[in-house]
PDB file of N, CA and C in Angstrom:
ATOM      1  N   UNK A   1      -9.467   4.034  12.273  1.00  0.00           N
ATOM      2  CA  UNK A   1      -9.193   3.640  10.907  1.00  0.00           C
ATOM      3  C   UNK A   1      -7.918   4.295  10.350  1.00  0.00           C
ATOM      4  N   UNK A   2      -7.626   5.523  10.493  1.00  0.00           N
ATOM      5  CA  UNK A   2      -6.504   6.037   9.906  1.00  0.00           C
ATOM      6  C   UNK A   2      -5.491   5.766  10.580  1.00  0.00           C
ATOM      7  N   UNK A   3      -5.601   4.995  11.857  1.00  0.00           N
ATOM      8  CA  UNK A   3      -4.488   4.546  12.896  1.00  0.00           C
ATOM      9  C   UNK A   3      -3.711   2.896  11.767  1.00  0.00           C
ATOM     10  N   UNK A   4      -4.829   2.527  11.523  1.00  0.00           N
ATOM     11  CA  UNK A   4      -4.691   1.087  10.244  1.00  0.00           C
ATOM     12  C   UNK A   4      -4.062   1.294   9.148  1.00  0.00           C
ATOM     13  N   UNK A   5      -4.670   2.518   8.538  1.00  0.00           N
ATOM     14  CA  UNK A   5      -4.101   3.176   7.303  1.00  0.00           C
ATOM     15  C   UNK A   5      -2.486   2.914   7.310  1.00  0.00           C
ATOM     16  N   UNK A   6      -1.989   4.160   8.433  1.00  0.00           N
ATOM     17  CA  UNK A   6      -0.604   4.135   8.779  1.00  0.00           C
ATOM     18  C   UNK A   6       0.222   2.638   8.866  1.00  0.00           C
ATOM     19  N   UNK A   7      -0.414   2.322   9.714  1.00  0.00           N
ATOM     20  CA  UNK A   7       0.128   0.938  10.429  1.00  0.00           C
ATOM     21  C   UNK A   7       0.707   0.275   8.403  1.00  0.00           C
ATOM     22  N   UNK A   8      -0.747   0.387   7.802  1.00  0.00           N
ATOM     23  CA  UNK A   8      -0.149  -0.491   6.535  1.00  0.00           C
ATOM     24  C   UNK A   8       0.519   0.046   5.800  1.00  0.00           C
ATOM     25  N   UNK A   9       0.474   1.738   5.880  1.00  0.00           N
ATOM     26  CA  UNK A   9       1.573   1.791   4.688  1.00  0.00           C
ATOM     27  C   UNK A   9       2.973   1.796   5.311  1.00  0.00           C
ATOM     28  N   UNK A  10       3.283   2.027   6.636  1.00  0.00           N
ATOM     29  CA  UNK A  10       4.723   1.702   6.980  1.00  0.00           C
ATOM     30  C   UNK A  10       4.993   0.201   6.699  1.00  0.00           C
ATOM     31  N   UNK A  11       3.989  -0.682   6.996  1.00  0.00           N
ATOM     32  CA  UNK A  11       4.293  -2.152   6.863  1.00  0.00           C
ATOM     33  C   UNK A  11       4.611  -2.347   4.757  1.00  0.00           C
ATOM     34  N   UNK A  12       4.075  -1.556   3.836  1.00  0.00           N
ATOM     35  CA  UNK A  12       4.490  -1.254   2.941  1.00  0.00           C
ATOM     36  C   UNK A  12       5.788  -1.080   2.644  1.00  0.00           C
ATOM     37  N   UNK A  13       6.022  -0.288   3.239  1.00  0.00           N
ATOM     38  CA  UNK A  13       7.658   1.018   3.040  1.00  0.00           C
ATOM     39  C   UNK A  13       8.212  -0.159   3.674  1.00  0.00           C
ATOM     40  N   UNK A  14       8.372  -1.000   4.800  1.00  0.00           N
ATOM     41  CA  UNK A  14       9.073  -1.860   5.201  1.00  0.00           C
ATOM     42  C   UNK A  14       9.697  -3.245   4.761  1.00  0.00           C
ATOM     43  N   UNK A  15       8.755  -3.330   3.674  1.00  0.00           N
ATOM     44  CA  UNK A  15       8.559  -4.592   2.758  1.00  0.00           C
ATOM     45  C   UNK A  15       9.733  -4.298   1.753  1.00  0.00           C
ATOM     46  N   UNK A  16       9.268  -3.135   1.215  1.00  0.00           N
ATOM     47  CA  UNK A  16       9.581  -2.434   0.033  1.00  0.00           C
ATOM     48  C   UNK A  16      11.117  -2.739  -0.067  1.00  0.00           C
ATOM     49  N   UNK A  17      11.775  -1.788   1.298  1.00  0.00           N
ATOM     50  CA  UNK A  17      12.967  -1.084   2.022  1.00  0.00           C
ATOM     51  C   UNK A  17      13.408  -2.276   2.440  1.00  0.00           C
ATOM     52  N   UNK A  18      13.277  -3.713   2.639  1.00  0.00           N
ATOM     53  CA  UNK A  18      13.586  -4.962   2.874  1.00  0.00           C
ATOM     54  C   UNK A  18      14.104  -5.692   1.698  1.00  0.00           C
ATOM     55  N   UNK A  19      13.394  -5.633   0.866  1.00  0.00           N
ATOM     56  CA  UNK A  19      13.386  -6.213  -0.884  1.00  0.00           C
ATOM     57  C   UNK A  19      14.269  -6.095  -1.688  1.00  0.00           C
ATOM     58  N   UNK A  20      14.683  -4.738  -1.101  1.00  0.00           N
ATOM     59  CA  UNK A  20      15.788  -4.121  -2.018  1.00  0.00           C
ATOM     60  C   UNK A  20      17.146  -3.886  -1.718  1.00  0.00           C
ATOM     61  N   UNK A  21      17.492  -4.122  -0.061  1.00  0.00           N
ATOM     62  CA  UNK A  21      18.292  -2.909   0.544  1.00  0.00           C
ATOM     63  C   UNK A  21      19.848  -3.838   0.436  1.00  0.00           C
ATOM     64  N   UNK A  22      19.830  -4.973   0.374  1.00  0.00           N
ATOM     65  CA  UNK A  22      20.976  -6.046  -0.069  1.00  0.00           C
ATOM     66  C   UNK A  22      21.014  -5.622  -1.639  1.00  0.00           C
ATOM     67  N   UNK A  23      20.684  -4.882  -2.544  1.00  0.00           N
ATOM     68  CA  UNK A  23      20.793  -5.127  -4.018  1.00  0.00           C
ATOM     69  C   UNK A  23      22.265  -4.685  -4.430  1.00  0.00           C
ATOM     70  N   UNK A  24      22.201  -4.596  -5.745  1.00  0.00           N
ATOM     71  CA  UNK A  24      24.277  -4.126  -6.211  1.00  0.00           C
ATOM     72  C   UNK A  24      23.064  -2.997  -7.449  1.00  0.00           C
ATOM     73  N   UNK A  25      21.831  -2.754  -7.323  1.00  0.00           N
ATOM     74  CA  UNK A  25      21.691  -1.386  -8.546  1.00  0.00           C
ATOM     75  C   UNK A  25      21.783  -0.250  -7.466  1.00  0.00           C
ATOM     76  N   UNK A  26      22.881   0.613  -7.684  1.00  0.00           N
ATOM     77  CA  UNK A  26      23.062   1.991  -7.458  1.00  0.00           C
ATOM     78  C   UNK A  26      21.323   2.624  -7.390  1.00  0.00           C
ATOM     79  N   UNK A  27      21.099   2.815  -8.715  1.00  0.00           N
ATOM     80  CA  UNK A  27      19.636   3.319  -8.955  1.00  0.00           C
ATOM     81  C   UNK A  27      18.375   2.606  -8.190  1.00  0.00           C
ATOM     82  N   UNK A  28      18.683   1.715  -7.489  1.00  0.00           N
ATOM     83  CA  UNK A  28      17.219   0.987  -7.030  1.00  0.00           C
ATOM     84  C   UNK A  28      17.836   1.751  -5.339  1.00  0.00           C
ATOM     85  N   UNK A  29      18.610   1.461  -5.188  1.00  0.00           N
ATOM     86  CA  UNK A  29      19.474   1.812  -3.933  1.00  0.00           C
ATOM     87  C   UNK A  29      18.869   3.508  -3.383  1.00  0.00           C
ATOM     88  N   UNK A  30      19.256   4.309  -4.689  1.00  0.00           N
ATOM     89  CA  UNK A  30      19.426   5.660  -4.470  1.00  0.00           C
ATOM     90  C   UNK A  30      17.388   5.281  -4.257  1.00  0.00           C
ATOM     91  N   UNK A  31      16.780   4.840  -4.921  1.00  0.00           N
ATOM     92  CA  UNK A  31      15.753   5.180  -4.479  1.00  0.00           C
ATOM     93  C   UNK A  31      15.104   4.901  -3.515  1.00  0.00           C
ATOM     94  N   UNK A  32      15.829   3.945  -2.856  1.00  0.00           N
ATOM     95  CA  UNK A  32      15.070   3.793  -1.245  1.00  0.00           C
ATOM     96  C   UNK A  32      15.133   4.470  -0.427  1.00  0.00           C
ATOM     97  N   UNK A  33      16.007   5.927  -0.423  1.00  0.00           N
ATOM     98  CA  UNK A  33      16.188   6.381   0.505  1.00  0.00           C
ATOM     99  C   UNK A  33      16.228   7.859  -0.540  1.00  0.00           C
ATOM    100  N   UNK A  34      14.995   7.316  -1.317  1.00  0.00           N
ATOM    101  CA  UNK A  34      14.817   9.151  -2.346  1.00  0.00           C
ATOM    102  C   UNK A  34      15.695   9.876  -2.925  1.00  0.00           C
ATOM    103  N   UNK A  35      17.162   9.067  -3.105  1.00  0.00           N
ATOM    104  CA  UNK A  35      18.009  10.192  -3.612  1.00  0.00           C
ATOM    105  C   UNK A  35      17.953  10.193  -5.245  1.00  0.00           C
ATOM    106  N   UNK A  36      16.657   9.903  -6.020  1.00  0.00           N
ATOM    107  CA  UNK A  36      16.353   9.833  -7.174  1.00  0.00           C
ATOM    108  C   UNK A  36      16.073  11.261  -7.897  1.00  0.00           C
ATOM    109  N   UNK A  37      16.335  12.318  -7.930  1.00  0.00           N
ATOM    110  CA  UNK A  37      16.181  13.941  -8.054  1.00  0.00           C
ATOM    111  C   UNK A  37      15.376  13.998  -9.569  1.00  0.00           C
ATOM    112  N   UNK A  38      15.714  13.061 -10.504  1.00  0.00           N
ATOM    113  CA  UNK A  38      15.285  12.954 -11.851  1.00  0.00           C
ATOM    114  C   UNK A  38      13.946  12.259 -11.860  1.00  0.00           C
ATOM    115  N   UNK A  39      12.863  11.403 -11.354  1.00  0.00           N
ATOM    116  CA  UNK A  39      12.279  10.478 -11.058  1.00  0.00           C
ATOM    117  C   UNK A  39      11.580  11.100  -9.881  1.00  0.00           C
ATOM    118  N   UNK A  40      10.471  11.307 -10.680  1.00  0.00           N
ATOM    119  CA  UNK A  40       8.986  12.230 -10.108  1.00  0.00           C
ATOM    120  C   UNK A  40       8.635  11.487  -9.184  1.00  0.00           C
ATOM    121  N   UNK A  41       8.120  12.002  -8.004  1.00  0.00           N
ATOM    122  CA  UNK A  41       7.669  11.104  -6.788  1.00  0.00           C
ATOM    123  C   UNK A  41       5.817  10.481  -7.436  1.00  0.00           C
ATOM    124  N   UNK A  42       6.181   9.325  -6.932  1.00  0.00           N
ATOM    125  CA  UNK A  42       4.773   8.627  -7.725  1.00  0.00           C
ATOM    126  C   UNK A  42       4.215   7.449  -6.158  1.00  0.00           C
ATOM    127  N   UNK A  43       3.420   7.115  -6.692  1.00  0.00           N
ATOM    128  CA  UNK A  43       3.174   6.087  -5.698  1.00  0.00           C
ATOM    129  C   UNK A  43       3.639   4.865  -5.533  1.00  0.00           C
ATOM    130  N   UNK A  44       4.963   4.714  -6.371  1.00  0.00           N
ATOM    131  CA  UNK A  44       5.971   3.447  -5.739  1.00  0.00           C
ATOM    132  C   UNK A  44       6.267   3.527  -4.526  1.00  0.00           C
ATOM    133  N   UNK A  45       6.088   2.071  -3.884  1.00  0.00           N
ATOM    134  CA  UNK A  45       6.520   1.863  -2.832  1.00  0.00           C
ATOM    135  C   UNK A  45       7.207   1.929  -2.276  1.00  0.00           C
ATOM    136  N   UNK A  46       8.784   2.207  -3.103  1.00  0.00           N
ATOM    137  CA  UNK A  46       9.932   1.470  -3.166  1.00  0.00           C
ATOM    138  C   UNK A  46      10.497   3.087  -3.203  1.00  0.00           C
ATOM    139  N   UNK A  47       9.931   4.160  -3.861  1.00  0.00           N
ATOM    140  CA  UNK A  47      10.689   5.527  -3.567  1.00  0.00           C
ATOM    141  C   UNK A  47      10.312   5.829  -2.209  1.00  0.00           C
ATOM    142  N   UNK A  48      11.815   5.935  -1.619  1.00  0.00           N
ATOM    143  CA  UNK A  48      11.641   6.542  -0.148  1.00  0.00           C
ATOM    144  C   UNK A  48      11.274   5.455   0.940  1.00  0.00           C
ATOM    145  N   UNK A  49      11.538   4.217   0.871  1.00  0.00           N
ATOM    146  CA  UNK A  49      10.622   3.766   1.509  1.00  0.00           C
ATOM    147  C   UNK A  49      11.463   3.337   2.621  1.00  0.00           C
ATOM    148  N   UNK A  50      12.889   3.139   2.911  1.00  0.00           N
ATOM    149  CA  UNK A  50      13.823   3.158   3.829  1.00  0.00           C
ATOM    150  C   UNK A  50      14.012   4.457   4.916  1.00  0.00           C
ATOM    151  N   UNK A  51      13.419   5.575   4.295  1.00  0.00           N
ATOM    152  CA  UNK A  51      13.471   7.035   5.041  1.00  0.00           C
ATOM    153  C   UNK A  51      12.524   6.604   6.292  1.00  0.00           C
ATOM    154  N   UNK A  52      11.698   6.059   6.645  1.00  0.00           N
ATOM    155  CA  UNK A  52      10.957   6.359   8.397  1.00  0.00           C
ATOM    156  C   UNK A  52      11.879   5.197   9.072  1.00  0.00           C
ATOM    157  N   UNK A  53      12.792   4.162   8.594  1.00  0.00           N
ATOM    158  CA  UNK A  53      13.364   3.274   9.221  1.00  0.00           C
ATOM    159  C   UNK A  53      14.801   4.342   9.069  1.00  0.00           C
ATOM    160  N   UNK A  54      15.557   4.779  10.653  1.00  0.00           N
ATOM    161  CA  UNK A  54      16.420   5.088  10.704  1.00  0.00           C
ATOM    162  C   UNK A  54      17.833   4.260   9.861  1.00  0.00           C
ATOM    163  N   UNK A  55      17.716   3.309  10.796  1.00  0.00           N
ATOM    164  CA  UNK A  55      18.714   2.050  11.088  1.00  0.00           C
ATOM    165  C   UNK A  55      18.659   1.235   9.438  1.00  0.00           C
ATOM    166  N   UNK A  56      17.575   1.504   8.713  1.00  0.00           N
ATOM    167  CA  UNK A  56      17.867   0.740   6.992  1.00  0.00           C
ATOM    168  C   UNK A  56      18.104   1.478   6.764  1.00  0.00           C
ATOM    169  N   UNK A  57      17.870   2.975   6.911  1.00  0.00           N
ATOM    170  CA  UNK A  57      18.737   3.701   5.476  1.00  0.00           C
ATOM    171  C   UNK A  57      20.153   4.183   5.673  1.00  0.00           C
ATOM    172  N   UNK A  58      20.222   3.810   6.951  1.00  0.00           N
ATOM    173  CA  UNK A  58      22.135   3.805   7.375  1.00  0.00           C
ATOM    174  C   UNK A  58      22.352   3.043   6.439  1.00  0.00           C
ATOM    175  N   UNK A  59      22.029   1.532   6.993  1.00  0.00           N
ATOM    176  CA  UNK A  59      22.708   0.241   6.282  1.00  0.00           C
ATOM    177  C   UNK A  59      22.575   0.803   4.070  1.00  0.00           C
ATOM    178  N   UNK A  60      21.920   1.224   3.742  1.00  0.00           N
ATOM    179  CA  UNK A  60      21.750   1.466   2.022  1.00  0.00           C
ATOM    180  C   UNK A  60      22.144   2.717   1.872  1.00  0.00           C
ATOM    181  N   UNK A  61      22.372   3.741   2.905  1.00  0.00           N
ATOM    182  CA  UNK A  61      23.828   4.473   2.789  1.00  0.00           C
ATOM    183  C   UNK A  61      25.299   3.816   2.381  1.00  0.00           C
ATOM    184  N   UNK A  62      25.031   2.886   3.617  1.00  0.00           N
ATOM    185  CA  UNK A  62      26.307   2.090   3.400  1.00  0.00           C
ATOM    186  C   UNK A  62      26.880   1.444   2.077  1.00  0.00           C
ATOM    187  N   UNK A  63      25.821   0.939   1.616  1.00  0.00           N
ATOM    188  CA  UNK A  63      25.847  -0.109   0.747  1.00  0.00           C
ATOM    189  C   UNK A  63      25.801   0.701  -0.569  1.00  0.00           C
ATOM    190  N   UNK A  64      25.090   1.764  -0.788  1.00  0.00           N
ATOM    191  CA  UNK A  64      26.002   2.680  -1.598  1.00  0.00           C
ATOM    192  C   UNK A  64      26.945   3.106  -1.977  1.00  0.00           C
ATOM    193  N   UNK A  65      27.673   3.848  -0.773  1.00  0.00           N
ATOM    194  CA  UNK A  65      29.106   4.216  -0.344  1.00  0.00           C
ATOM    195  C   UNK A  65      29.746   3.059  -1.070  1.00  0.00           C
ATOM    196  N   UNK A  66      29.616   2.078  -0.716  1.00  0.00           N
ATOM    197  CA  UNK A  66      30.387   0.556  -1.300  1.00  0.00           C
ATOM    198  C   UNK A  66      30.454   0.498  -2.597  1.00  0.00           C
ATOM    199  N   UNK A  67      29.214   0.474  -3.087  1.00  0.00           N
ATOM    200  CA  UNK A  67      29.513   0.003  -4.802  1.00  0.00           C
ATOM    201  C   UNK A  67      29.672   1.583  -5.023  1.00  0.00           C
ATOM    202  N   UNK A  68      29.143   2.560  -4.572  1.00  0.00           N
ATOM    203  CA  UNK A  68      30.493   3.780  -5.711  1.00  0.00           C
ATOM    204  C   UNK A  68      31.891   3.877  -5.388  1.00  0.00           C
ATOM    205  N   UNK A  69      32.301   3.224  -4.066  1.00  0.00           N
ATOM    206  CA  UNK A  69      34.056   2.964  -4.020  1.00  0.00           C
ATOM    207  C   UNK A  69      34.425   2.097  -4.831  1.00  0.00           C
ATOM    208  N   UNK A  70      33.622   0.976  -5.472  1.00  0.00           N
ATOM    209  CA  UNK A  70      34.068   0.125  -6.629  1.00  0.00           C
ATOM    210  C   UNK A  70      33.881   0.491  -7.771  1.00  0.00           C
ATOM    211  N   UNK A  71      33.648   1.252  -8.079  1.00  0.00           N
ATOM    212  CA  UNK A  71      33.545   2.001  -9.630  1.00  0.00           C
ATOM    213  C   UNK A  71      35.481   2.553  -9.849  1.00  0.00           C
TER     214      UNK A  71
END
């Protein structure tokens, strides 16, 4: 059972970290990959939820990097 547990909440975090990771908000961005420091860890899906996927939180690194070079 706790093998299921896991299984769903990564399939969670994956959803989440999918949903968002093309966006243009800085702030939705910073939170997929937790860099929210102000914004108490809660049970959103969506905080952190790119961190166990290596390879997405490169790509919403990236895509960060991007829109703060356009500022």
């Amino acid at each position: 059972m706790p093998d299921d547990v896991e299984k769903c909440d990564r399939a969670i975090h994956a959803a989440a970290c999918l949903d968002r990771i093309d966006g243009k908000n800085l702030s939705q961005l910073k939170e997929l990959i937790a860099e929210q420091p102000d914004k108490p860890k809660s049970n959103d899906p969506y905080v952190g939820a790119c961190l166990p996927f290596p390879d997405l939180s490169k790509k919403v690194k990236a895509n960060i990097a991007g829109l703060e070079g356009q500022r």
